[in-house]
PDB file of N, CA and C in Angstrom:
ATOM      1  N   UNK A   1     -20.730   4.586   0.889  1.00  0.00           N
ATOM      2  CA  UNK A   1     -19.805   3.909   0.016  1.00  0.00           C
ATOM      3  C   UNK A   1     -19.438   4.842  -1.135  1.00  0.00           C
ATOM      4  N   UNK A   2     -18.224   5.254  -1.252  1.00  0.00           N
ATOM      5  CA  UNK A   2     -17.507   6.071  -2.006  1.00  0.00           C
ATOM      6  C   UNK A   2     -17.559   5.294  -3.126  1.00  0.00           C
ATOM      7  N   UNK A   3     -18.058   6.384  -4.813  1.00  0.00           N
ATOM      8  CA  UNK A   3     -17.897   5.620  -5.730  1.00  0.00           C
ATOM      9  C   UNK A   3     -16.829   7.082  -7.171  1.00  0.00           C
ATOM     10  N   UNK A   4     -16.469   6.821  -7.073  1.00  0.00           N
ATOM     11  CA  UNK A   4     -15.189   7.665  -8.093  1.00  0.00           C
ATOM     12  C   UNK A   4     -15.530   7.078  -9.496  1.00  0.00           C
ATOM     13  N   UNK A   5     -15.751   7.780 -10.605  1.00  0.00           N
ATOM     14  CA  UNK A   5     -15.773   7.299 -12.033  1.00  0.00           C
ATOM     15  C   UNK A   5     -14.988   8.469 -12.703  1.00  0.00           C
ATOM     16  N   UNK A   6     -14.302   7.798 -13.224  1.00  0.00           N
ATOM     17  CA  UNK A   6     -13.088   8.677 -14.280  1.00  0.00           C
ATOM     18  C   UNK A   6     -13.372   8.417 -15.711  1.00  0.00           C
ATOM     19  N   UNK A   7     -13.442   9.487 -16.314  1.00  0.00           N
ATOM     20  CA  UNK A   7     -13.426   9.004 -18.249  1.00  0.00           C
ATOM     21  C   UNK A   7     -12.046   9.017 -18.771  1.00  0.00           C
ATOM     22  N   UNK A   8     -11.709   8.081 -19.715  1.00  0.00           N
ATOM     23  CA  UNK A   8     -10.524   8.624 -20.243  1.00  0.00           C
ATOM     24  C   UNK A   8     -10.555   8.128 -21.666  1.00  0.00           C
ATOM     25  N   UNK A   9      -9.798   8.272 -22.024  1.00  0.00           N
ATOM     26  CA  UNK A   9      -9.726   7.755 -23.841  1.00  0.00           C
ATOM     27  C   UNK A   9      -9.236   6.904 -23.826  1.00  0.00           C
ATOM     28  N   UNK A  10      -9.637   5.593 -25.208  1.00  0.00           N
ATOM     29  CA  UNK A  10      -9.247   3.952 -25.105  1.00  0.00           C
ATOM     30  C   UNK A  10      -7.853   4.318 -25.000  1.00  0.00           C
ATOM     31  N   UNK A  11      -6.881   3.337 -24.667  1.00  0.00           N
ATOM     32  CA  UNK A  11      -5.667   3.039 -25.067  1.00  0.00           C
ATOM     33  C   UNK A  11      -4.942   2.418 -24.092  1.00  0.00           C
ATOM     34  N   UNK A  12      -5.128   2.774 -22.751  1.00  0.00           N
ATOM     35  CA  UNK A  12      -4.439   2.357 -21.868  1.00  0.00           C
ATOM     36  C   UNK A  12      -4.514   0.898 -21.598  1.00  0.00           C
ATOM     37  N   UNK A  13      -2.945   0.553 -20.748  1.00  0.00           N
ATOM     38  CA  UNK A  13      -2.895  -0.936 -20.861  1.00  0.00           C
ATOM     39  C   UNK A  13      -3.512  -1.262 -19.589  1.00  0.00           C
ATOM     40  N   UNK A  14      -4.047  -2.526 -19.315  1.00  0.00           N
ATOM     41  CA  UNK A  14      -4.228  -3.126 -18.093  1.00  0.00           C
ATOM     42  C   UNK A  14      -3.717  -2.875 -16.766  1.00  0.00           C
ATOM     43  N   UNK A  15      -2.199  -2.755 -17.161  1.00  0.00           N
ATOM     44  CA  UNK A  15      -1.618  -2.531 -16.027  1.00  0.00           C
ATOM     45  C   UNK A  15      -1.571  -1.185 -15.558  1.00  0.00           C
ATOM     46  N   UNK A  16      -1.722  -0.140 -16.512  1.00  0.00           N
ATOM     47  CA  UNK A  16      -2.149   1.079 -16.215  1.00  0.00           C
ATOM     48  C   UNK A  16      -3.483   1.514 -15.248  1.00  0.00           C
ATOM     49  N   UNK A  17      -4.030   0.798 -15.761  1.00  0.00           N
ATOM     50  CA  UNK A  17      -5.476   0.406 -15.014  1.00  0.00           C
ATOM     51  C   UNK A  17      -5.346   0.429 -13.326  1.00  0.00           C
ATOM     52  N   UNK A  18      -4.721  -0.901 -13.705  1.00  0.00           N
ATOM     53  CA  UNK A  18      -4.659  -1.286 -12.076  1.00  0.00           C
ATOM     54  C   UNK A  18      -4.068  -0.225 -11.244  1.00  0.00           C
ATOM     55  N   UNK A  19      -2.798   0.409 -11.596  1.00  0.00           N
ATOM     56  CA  UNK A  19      -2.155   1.681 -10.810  1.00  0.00           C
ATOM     57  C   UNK A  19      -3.273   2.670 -10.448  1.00  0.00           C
ATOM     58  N   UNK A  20      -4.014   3.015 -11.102  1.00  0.00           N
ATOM     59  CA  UNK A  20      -4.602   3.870 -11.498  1.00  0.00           C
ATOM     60  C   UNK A  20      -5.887   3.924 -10.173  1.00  0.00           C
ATOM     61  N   UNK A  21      -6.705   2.506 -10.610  1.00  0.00           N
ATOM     62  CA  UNK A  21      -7.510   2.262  -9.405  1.00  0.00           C
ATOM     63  C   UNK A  21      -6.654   2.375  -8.081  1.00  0.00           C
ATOM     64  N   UNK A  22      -5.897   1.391  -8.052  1.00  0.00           N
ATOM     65  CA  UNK A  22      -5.186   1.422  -6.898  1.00  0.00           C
ATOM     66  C   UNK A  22      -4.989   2.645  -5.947  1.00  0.00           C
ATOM     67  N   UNK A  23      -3.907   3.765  -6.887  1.00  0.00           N
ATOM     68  CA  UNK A  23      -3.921   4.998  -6.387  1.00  0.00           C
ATOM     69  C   UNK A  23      -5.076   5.513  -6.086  1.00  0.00           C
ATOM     70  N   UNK A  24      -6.197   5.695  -6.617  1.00  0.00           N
ATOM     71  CA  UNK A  24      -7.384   6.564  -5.922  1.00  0.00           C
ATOM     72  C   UNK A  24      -7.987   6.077  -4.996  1.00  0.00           C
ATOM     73  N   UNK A  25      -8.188   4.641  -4.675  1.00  0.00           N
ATOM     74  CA  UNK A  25      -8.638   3.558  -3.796  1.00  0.00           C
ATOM     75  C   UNK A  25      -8.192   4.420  -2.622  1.00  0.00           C
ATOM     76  N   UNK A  26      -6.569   4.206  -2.611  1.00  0.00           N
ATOM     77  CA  UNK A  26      -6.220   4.861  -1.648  1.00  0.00           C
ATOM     78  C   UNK A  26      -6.229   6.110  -0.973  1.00  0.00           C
ATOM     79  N   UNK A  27      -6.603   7.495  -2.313  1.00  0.00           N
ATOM     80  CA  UNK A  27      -6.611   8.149  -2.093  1.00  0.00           C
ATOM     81  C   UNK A  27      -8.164   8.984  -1.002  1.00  0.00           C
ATOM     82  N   UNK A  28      -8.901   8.284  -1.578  1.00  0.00           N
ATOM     83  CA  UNK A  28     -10.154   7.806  -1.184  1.00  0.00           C
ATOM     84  C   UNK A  28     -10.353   7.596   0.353  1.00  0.00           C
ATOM     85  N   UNK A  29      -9.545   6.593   0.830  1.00  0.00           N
ATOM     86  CA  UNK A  29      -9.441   6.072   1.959  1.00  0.00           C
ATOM     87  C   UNK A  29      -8.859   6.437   2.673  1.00  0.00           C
ATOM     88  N   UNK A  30      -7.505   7.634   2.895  1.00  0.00           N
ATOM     89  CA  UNK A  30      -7.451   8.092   3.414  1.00  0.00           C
ATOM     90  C   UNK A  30      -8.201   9.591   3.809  1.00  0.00           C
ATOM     91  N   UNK A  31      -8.551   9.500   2.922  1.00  0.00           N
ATOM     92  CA  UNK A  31      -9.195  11.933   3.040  1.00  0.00           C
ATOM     93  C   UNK A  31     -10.434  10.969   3.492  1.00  0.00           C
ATOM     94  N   UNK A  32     -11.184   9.994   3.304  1.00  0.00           N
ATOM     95  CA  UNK A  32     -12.413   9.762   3.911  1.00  0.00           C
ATOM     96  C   UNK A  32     -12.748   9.289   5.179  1.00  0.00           C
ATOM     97  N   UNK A  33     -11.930   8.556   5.122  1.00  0.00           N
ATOM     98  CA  UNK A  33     -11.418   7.759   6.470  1.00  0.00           C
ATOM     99  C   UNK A  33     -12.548   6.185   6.215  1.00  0.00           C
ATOM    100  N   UNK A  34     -12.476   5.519   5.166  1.00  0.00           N
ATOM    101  CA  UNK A  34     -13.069   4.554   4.961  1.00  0.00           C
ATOM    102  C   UNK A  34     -12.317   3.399   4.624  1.00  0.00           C
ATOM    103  N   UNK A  35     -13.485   2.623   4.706  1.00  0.00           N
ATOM    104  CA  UNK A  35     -12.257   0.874   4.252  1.00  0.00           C
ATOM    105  C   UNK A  35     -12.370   0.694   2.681  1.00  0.00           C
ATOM    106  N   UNK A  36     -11.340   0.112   2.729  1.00  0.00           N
ATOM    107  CA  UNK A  36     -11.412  -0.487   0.671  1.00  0.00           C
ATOM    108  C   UNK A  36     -12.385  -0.803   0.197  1.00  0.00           C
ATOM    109  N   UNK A  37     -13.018  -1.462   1.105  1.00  0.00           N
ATOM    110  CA  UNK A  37     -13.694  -2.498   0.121  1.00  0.00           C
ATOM    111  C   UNK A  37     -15.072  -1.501   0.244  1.00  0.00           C
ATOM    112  N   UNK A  38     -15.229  -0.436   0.439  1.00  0.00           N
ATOM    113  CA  UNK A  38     -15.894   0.491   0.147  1.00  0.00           C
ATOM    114  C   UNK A  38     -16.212   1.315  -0.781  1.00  0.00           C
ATOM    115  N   UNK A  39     -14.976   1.130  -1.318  1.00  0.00           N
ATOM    116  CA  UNK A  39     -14.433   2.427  -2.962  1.00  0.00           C
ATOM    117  C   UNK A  39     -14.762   1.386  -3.838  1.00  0.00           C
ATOM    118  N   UNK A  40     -15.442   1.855  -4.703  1.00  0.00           N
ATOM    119  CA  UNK A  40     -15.985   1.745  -6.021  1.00  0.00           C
ATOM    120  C   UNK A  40     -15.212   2.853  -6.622  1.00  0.00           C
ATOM    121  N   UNK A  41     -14.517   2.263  -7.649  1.00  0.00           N
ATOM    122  CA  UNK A  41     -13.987   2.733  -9.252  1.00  0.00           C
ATOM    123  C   UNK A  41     -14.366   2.299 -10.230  1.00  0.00           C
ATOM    124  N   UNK A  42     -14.929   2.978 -10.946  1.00  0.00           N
ATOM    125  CA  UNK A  42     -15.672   3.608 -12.341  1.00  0.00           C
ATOM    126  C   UNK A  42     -14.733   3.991 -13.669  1.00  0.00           C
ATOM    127  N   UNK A  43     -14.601   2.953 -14.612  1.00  0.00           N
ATOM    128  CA  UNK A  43     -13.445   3.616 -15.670  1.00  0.00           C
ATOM    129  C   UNK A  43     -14.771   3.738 -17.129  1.00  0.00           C
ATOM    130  N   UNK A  44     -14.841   4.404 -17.362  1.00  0.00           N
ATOM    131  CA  UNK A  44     -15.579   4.802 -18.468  1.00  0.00           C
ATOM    132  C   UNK A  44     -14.529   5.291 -19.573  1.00  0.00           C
ATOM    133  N   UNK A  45     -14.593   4.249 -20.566  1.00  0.00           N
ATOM    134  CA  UNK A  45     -13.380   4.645 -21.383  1.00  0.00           C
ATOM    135  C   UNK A  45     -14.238   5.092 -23.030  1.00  0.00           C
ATOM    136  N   UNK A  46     -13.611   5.802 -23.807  1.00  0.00           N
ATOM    137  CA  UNK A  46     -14.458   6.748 -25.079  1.00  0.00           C
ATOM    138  C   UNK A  46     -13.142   6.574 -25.955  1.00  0.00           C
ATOM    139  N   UNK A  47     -13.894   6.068 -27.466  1.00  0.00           N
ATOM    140  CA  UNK A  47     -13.146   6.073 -28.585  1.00  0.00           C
ATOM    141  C   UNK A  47     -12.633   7.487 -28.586  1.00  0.00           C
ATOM    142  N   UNK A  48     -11.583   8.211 -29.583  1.00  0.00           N
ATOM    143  CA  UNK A  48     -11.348   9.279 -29.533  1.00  0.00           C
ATOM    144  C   UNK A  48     -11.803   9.885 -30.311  1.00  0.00           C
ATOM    145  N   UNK A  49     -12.684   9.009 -31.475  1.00  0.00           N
ATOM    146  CA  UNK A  49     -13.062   9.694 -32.365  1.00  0.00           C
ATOM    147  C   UNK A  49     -14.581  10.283 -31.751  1.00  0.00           C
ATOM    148  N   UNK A  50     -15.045   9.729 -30.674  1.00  0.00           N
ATOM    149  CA  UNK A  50     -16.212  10.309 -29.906  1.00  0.00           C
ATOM    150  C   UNK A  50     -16.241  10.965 -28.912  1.00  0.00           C
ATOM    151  N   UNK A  51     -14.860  12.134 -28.486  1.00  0.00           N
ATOM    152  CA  UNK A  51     -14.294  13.106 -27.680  1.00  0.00           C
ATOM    153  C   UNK A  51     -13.803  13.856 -28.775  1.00  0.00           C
ATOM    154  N   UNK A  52     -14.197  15.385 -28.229  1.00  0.00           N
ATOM    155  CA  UNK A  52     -13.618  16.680 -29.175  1.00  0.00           C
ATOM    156  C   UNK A  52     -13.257  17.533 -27.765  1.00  0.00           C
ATOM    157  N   UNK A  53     -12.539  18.417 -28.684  1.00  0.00           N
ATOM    158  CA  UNK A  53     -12.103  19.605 -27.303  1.00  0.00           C
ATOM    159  C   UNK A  53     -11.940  20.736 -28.563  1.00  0.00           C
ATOM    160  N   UNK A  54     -12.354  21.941 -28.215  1.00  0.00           N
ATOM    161  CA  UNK A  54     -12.443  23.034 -29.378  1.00  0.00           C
ATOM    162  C   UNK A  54     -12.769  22.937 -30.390  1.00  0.00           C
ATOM    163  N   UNK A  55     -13.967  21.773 -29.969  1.00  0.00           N
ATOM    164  CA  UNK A  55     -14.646  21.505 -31.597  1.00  0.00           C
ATOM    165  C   UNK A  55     -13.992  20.575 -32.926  1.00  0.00           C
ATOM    166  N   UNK A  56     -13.159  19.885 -32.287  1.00  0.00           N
ATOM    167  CA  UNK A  56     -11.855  18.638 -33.085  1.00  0.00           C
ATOM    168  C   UNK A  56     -12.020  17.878 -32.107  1.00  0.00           C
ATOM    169  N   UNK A  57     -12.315  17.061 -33.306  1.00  0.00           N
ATOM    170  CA  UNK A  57     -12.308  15.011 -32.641  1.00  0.00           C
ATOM    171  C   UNK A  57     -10.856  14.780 -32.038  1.00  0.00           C
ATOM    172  N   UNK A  58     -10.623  14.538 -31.224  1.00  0.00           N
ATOM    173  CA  UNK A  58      -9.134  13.579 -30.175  1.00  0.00           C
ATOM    174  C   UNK A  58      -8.414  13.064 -31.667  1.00  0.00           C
ATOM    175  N   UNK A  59      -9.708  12.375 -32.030  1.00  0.00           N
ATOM    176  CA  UNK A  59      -9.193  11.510 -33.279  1.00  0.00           C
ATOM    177  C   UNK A  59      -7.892  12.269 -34.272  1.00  0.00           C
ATOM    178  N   UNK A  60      -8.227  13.273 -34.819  1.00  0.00           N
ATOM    179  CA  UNK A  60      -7.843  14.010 -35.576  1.00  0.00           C
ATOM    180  C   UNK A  60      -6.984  15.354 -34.873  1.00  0.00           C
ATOM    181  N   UNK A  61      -7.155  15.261 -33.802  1.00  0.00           N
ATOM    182  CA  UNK A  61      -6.357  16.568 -33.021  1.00  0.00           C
ATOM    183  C   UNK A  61      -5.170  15.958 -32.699  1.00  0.00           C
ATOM    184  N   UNK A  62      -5.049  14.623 -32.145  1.00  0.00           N
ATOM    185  CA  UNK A  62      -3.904  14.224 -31.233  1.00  0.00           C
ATOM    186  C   UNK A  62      -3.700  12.724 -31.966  1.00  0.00           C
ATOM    187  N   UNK A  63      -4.532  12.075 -32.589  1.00  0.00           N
ATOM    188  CA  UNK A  63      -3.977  10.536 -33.162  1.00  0.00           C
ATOM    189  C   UNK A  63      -4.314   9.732 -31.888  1.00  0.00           C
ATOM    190  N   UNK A  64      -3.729   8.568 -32.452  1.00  0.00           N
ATOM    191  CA  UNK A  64      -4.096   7.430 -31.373  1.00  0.00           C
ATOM    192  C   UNK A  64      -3.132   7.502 -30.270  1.00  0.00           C
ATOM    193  N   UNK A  65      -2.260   7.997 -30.422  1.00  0.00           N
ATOM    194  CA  UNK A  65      -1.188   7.980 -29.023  1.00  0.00           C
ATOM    195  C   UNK A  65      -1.291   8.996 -27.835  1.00  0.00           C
ATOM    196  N   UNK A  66      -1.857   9.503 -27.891  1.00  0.00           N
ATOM    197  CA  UNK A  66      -2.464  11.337 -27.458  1.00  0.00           C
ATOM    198  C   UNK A  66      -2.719  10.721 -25.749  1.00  0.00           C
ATOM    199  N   UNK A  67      -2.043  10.968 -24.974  1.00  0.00           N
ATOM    200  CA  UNK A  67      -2.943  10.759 -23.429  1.00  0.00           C
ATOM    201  C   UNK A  67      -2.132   9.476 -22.945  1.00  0.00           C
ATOM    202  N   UNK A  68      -1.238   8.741 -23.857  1.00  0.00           N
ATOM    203  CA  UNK A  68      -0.229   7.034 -22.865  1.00  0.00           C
ATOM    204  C   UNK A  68       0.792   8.032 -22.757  1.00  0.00           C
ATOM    205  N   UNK A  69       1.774   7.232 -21.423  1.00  0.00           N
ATOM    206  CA  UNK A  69       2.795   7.762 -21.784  1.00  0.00           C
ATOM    207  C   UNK A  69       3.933   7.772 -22.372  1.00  0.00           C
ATOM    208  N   UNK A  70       4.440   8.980 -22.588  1.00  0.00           N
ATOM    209  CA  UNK A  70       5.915   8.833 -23.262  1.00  0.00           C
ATOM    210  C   UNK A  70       5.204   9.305 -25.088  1.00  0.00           C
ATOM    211  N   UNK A  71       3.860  10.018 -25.048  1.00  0.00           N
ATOM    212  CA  UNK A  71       3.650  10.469 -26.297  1.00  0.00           C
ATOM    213  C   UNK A  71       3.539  12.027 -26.112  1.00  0.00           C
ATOM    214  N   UNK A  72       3.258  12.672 -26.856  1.00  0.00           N
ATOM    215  CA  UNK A  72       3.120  14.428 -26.683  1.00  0.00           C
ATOM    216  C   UNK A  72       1.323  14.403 -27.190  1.00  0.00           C
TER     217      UNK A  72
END
């Protein structure tokens, strides 16, 4: 039983979510050759102020919009 866990930073909406699982579900199921209800997805989501990259908090590098889309 295939289990996929992704981290990402809070923000995203619900419905983002769902695409999200969805797409890898599938992606999953085909390169494996398994059934759905096999894939386990894992969303582990992190404030930004508790992610850094070059030593700067998300928080302070990119703001709260940093990673949805339609932001830079």
């Amino acid at each position: 039983m295939p289990i996929v866990t992704i981290k990402l930073a809070k923000g995203r909406d619900l419905e983002t979510k769902r695409k999200l699982v969805d797409a890898l579900t599938d992606v999953v199921v085909n390169t494996l050759d398994v059934k759905p209800e096999w894939v386990t997805v894992l969303i582990d989501e992190f404030d930004r102020e508790n992610w850094s990259t070059a030593g700067q908090l998300h928080s302070d590098r990119f703001g709260d919009g940093h990673g949805k889309q339609g932001s830079s």
